[in-house]
C-alpha atoms as a PDB file:
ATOM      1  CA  UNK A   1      17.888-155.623  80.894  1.00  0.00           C
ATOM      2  CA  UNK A   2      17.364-153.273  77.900  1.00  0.00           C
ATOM      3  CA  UNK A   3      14.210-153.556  75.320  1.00  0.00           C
ATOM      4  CA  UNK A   4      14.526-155.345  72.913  1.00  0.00           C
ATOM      5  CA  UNK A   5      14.439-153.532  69.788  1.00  0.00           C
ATOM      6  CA  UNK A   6      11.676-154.203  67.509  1.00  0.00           C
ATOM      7  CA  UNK A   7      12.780-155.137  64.119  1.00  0.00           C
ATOM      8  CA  UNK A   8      10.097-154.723  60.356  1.00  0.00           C
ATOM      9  CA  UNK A   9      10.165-157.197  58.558  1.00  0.00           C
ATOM     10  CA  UNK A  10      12.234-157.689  55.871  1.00  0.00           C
ATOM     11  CA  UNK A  11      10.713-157.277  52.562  1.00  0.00           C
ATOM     12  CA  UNK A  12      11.254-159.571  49.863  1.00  0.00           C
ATOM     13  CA  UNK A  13      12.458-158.916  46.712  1.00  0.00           C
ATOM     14  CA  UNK A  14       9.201-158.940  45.604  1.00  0.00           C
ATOM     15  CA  UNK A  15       7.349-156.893  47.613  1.00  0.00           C
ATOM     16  CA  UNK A  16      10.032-154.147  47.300  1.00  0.00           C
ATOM     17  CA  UNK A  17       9.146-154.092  43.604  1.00  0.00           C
ATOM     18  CA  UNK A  18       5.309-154.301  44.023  1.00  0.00           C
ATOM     19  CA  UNK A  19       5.600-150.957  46.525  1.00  0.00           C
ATOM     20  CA  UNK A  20       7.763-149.760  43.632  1.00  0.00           C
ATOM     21  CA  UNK A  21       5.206-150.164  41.238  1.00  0.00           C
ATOM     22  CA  UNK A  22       2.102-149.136  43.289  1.00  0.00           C
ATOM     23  CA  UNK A  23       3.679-145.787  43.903  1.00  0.00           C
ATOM     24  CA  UNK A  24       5.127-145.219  40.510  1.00  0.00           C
ATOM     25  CA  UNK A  25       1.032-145.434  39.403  1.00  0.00           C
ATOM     26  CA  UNK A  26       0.497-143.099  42.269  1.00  0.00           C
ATOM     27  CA  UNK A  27       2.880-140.580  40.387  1.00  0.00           C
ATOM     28  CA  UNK A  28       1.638-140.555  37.322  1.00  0.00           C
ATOM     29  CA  UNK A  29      -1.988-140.529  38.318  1.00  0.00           C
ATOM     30  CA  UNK A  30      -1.395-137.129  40.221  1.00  0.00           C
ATOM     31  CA  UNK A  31       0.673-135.904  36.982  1.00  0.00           C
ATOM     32  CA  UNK A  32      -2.389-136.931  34.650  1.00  0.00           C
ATOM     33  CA  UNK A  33      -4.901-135.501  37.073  1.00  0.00           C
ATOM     34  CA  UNK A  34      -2.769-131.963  37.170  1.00  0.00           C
ATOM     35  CA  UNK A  35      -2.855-131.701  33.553  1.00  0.00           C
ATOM     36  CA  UNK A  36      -6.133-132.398  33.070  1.00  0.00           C
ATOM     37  CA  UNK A  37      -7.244-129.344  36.037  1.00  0.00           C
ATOM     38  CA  UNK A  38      -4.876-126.979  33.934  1.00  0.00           C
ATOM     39  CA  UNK A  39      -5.564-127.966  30.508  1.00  0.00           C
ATOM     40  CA  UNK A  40      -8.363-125.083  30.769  1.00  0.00           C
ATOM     41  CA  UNK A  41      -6.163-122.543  32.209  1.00  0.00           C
ATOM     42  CA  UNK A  42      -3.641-123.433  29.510  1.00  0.00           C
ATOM     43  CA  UNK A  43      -5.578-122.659  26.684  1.00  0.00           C
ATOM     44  CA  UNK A  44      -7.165-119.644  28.136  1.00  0.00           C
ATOM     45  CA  UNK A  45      -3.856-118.266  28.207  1.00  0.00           C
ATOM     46  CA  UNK A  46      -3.166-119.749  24.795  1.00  0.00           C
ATOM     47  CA  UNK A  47      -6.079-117.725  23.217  1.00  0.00           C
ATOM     48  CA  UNK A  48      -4.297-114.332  25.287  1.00  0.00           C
ATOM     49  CA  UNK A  49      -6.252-111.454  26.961  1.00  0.00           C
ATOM     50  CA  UNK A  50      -9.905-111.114  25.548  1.00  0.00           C
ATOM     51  CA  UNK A  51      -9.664-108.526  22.976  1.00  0.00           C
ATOM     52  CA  UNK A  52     -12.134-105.325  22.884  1.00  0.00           C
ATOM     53  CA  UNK A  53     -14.805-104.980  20.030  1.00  0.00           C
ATOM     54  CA  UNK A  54     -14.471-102.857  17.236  1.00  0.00           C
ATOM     55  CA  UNK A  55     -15.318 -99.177  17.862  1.00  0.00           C
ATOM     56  CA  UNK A  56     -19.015 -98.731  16.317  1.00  0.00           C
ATOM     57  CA  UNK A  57     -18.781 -95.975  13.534  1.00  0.00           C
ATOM     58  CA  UNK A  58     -20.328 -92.946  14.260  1.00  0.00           C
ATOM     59  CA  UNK A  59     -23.105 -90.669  12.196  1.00  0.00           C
ATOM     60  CA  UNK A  60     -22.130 -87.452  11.740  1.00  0.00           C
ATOM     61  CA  UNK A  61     -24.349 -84.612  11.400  1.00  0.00           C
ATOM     62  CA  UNK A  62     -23.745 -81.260   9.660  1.00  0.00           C
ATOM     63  CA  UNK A  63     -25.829 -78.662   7.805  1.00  0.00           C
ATOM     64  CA  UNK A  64     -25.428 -78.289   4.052  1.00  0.00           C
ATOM     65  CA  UNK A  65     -23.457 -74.962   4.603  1.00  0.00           C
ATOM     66  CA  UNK A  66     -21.073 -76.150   6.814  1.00  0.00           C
ATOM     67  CA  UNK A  67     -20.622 -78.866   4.854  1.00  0.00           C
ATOM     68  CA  UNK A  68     -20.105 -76.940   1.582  1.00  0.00           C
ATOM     69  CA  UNK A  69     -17.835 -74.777   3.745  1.00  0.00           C
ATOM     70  CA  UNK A  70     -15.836 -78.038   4.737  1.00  0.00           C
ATOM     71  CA  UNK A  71     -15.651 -79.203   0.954  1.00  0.00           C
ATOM     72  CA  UNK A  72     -14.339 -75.711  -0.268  1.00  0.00           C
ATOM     73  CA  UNK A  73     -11.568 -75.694   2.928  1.00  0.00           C
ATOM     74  CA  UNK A  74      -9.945 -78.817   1.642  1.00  0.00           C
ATOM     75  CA  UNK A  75     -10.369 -78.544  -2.011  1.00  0.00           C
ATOM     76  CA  UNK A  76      -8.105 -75.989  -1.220  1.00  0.00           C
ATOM     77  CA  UNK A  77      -5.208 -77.946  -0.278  1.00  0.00           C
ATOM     78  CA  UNK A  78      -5.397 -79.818  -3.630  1.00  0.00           C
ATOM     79  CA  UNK A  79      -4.292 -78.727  -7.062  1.00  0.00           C
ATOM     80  CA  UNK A  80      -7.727 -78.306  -8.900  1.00  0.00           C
ATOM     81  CA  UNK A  81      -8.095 -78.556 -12.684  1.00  0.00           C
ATOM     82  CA  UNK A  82     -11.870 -78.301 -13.425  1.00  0.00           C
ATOM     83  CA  UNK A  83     -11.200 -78.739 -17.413  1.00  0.00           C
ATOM     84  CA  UNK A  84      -9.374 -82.216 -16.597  1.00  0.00           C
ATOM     85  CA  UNK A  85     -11.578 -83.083 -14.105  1.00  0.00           C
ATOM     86  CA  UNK A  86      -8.704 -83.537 -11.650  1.00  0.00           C
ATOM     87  CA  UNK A  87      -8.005 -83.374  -7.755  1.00  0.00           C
ATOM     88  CA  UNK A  88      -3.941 -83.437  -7.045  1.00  0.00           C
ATOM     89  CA  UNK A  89      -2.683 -83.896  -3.232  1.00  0.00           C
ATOM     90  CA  UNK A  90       0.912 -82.811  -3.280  1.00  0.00           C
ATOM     91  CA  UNK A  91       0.706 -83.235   0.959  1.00  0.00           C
ATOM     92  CA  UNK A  92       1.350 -86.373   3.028  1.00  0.00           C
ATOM     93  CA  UNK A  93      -1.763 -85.700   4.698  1.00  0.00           C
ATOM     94  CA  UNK A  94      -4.864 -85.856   2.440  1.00  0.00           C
ATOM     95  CA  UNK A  95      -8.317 -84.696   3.408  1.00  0.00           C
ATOM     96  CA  UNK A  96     -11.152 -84.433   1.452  1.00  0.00           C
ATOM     97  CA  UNK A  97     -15.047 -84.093   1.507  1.00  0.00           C
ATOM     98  CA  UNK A  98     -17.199 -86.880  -0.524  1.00  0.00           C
ATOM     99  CA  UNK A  99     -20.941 -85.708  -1.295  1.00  0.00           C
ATOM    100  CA  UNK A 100     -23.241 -88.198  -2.059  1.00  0.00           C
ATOM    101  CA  UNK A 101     -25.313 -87.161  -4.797  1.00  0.00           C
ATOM    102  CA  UNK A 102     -26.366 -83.008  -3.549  1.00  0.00           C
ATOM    103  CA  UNK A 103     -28.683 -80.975  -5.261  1.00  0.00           C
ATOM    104  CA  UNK A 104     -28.259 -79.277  -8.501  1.00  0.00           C
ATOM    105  CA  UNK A 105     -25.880 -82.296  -9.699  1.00  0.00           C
ATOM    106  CA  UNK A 106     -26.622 -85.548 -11.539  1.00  0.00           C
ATOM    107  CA  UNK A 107     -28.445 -88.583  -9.317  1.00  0.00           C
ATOM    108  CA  UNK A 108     -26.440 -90.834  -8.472  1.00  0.00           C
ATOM    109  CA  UNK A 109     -22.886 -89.190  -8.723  1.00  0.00           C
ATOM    110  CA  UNK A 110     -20.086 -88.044  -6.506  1.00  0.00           C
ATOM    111  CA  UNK A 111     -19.003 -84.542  -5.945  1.00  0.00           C
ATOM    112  CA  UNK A 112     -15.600 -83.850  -4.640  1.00  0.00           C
ATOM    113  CA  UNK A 113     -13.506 -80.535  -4.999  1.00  0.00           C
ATOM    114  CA  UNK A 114     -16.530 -79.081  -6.805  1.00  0.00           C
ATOM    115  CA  UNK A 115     -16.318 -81.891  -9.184  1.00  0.00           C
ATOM    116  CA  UNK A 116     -18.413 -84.954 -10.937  1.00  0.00           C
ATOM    117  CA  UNK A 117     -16.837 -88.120 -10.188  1.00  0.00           C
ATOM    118  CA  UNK A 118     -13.146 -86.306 -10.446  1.00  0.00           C
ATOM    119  CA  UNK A 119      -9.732 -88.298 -10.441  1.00  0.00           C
ATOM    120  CA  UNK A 120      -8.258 -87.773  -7.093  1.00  0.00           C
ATOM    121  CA  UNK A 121      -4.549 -88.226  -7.009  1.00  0.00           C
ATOM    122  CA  UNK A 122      -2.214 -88.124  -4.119  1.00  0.00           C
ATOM    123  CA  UNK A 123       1.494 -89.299  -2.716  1.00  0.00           C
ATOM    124  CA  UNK A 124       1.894 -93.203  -1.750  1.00  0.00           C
ATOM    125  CA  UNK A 125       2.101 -93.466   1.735  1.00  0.00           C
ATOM    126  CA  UNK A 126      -0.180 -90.552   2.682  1.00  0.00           C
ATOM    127  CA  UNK A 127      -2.562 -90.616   5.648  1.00  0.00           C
ATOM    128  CA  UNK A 128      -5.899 -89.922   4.301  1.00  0.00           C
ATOM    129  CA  UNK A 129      -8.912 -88.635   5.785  1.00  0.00           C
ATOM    130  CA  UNK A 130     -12.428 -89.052   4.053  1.00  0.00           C
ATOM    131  CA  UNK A 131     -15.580 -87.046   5.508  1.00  0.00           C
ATOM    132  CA  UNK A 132     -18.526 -88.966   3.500  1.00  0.00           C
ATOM    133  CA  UNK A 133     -21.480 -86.820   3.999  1.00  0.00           C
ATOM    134  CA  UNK A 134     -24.929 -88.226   1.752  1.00  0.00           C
ATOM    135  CA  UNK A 135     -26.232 -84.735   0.500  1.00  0.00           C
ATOM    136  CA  UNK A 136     -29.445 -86.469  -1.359  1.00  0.00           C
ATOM    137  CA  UNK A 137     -32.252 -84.852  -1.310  1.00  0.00           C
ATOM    138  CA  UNK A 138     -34.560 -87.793  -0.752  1.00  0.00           C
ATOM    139  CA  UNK A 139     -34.202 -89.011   2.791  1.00  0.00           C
ATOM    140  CA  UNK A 140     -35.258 -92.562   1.499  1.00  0.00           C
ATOM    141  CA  UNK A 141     -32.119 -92.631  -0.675  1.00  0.00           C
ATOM    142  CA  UNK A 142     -28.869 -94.546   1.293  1.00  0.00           C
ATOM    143  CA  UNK A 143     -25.119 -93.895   0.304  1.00  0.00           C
ATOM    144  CA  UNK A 144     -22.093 -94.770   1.513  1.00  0.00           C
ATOM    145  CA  UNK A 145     -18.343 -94.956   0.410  1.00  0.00           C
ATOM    146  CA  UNK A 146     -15.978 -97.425  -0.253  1.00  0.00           C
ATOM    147  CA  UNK A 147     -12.345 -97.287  -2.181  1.00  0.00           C
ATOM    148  CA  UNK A 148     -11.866-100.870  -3.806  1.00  0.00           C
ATOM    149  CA  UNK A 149      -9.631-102.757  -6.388  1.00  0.00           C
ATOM    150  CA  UNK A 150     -12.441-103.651  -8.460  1.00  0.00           C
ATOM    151  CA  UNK A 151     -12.543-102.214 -11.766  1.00  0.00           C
ATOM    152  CA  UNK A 152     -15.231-100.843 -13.471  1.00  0.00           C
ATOM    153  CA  UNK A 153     -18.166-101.933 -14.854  1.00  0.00           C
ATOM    154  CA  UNK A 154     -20.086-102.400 -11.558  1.00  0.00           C
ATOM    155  CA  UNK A 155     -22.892-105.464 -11.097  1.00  0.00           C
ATOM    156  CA  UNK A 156     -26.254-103.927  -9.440  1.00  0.00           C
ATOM    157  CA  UNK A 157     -25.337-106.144  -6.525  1.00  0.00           C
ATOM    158  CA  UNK A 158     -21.949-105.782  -5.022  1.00  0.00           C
ATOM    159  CA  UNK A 159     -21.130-108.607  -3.108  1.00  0.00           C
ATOM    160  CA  UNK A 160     -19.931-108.394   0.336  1.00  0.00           C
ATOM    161  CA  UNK A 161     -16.288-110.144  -0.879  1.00  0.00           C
ATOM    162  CA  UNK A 162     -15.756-106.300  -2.628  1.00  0.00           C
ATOM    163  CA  UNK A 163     -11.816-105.719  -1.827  1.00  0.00           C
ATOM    164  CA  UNK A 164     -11.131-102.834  -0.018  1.00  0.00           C
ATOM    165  CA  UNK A 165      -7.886-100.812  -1.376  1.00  0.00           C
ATOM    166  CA  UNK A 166      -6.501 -99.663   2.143  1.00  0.00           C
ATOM    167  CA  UNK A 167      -7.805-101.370   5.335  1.00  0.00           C
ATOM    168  CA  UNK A 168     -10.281 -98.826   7.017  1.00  0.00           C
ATOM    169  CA  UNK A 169     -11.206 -97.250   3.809  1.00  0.00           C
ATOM    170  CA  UNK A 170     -15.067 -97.623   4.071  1.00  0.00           C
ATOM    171  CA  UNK A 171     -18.011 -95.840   5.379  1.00  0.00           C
ATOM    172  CA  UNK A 172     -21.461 -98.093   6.149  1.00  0.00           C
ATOM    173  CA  UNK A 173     -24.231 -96.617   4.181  1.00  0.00           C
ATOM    174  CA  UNK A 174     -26.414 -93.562   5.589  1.00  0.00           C
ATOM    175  CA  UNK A 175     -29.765 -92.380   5.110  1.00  0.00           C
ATOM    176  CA  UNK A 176     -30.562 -89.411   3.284  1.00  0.00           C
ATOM    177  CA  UNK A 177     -31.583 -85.465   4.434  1.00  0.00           C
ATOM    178  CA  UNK A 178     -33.621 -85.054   7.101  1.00  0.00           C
ATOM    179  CA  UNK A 179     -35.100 -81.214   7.950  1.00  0.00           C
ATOM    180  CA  UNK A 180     -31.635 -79.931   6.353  1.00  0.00           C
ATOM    181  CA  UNK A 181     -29.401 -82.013   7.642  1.00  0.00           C
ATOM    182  CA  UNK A 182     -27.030 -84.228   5.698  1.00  0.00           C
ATOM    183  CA  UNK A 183     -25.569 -87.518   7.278  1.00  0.00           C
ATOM    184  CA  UNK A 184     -22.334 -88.976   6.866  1.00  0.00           C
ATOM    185  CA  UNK A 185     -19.186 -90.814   8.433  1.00  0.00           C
ATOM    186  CA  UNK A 186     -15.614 -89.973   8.764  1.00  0.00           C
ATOM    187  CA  UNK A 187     -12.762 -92.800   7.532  1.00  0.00           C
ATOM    188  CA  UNK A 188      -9.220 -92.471   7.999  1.00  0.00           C
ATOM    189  CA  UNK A 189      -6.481 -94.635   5.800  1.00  0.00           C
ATOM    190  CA  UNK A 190      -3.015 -95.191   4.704  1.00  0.00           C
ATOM    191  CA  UNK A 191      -2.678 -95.308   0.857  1.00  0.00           C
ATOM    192  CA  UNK A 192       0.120 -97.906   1.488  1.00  0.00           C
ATOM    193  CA  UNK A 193       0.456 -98.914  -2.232  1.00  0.00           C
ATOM    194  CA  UNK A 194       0.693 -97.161  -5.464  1.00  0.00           C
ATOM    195  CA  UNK A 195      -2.000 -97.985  -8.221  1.00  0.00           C
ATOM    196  CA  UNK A 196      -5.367 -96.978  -9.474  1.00  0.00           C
ATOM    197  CA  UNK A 197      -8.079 -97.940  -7.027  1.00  0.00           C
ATOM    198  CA  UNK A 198     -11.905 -96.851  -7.261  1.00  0.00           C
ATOM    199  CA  UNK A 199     -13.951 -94.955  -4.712  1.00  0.00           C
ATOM    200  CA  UNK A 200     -17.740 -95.824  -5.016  1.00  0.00           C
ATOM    201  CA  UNK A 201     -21.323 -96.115  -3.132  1.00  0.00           C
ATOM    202  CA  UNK A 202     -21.826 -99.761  -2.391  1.00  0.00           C
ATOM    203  CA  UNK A 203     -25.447 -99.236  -2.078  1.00  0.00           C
ATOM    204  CA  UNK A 204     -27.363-101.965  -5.091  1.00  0.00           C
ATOM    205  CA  UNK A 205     -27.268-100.292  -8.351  1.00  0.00           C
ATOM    206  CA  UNK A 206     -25.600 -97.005  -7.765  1.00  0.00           C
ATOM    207  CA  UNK A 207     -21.961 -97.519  -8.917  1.00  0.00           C
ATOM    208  CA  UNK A 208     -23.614 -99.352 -11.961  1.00  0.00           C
ATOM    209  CA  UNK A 209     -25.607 -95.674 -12.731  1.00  0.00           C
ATOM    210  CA  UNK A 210     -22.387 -93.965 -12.730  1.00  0.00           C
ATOM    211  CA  UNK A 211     -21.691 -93.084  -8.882  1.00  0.00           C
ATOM    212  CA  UNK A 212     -17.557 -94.104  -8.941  1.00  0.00           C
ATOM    213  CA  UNK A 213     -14.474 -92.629  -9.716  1.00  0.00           C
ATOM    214  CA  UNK A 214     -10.760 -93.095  -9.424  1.00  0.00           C
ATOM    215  CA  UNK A 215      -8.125 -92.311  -6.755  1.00  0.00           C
ATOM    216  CA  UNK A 216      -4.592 -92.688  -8.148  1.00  0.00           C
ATOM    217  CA  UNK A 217      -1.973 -93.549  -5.538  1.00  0.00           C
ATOM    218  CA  UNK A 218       1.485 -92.442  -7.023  1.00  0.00           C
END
C-alpha cells in the first residue's frame, strides 16, 4: 500500500494575510536599515573627491640689481611717458615689476617703470604678471600689493572685505631688506573687465600716506 501523503494545513484566510503582513514589515525594515548604512556613503559622494589646499605663496628673493635689472626689462615692453606719468601695455601679456618704497624715492610710494605711483594701462583681457618685490630700506617696514575696486581716499585700516579687481591679484605682505636682499611675491591675473581699478599696499596706513595708484583696463 503506498504512503500516504502528508498534507499542511490549510491556512485560513486569516493567517494568509497575517504572513502577508509580517513579511511586508520584514521588507521594509531591511529597506530602512540599507538606507540608513548608506546614508554616509551617500553624502560622502555628495560632497565629491576631497579637494587639495591652496598652494602656499612663495617669498621670493632677489638682490637690488637684479631686481632693478628686472624692472628696466619690462618697462621696456610698455610705452613710457615720464612727463604724464604713464605706463601703456599695448601686449596681451603684461608684466611688470612693483617696488615697494626703494631708496632715493618718497616713503611710502610705489615705483613702477621708473615711476611714482604711475597710471598703468593695458588691453582688457590680458594675462598679467606682477613681481612685488618690498625694496624698503628698513627691514621692520612690511608691504604688500593688492589691485582693488575701492576708490581713493584710503582709511588707515583696510578691512579684510577690500574687493579684489581680478581674482588672484594680491600679494600677502613681506618684510623689509635684509643684508641686501629685497623680498617679494609673484601674482598672476586676468584683467577680465575694463575700468579703473587701484593697485595699493594693504599694510595699516600706507595707502592713506600716498602708496596707490591706478591701473586702467581698456
Amino acid at each position: 500500500m503506498a504512503p500516504a501523503r502528508r498534507h499542511k494545513a490549510a491556512r485560513t484566510p486569516t493567517d494568509e494575510g497575517e504572513h502577508g503582513r509580517q513579511m511586508l514589515r520584514r521588507r521594509r525594515s531591511a529597506v530602512v536599515t540599507l538606507g540608513v548604512a548608506l546614508l554616509p556613503l551617500a553624502h560622502g559622494l555628495s560632497q565629491g573627491p576631497p579637494t587639495a589646499p591652496p598652494p602656499r605663496e612663495t617669498v621670493q628673493v632677489s638682490s637690488p640689481a637684479a631686481a632693478r635689472a628686472l624692472a628696466r626689462k619690462t618697462a621696456a615692453t610698455a610705452l613710457v611717458n615720464h612727463r604724464a606719468r604713464t605706463a601703456t601695455y599695448i601686449s596681451t601679456r603684461v608684466e611688470l615689476v612693483a617696488l615697494g618704497s626703494p631708496p632715493g624715492h618718497p616713503d611710502e610710494t610705489w615705483n613702477i617703470a621708473g615711476m611714482v605711483n604711475p597710471t598703468v594701462h593695458i588691453p582688457t583681457g590680458a594675462q598679467v604678471t606682477v613681481h612685488f618685490l618690498n625694496a624698503d630700506a628698513d627691514k621692520n617696514t612690511w608691504h604688500g600689493w593688492l589691485l582693488t575696486t575701492a576708490r581713493p581716499a584710503y582709511p588707515r585700516q583696510l578691512t579684510q572685505r577690500v574687493p579684489l579687481a581680478f581674482p588672484g591679484a594680491v600679494a600677502r605682505p613681506v618684510h623689509g631688506e635684509t643684508a641686501h636682499r629685497w623680498f617679494g611675491r609673484t601674482v598672476h591675473f586676468t584683467a577680465a573687465r575694463a575700468g579703473t581699478y587701484y593697485y595699493l599696499c594693504q599694510v595699516p596706513g600706507h595707502a592713506r600716506m600716498g602708496m596707490y595708484g591706478e591701473l586702467v583696463v581698456r
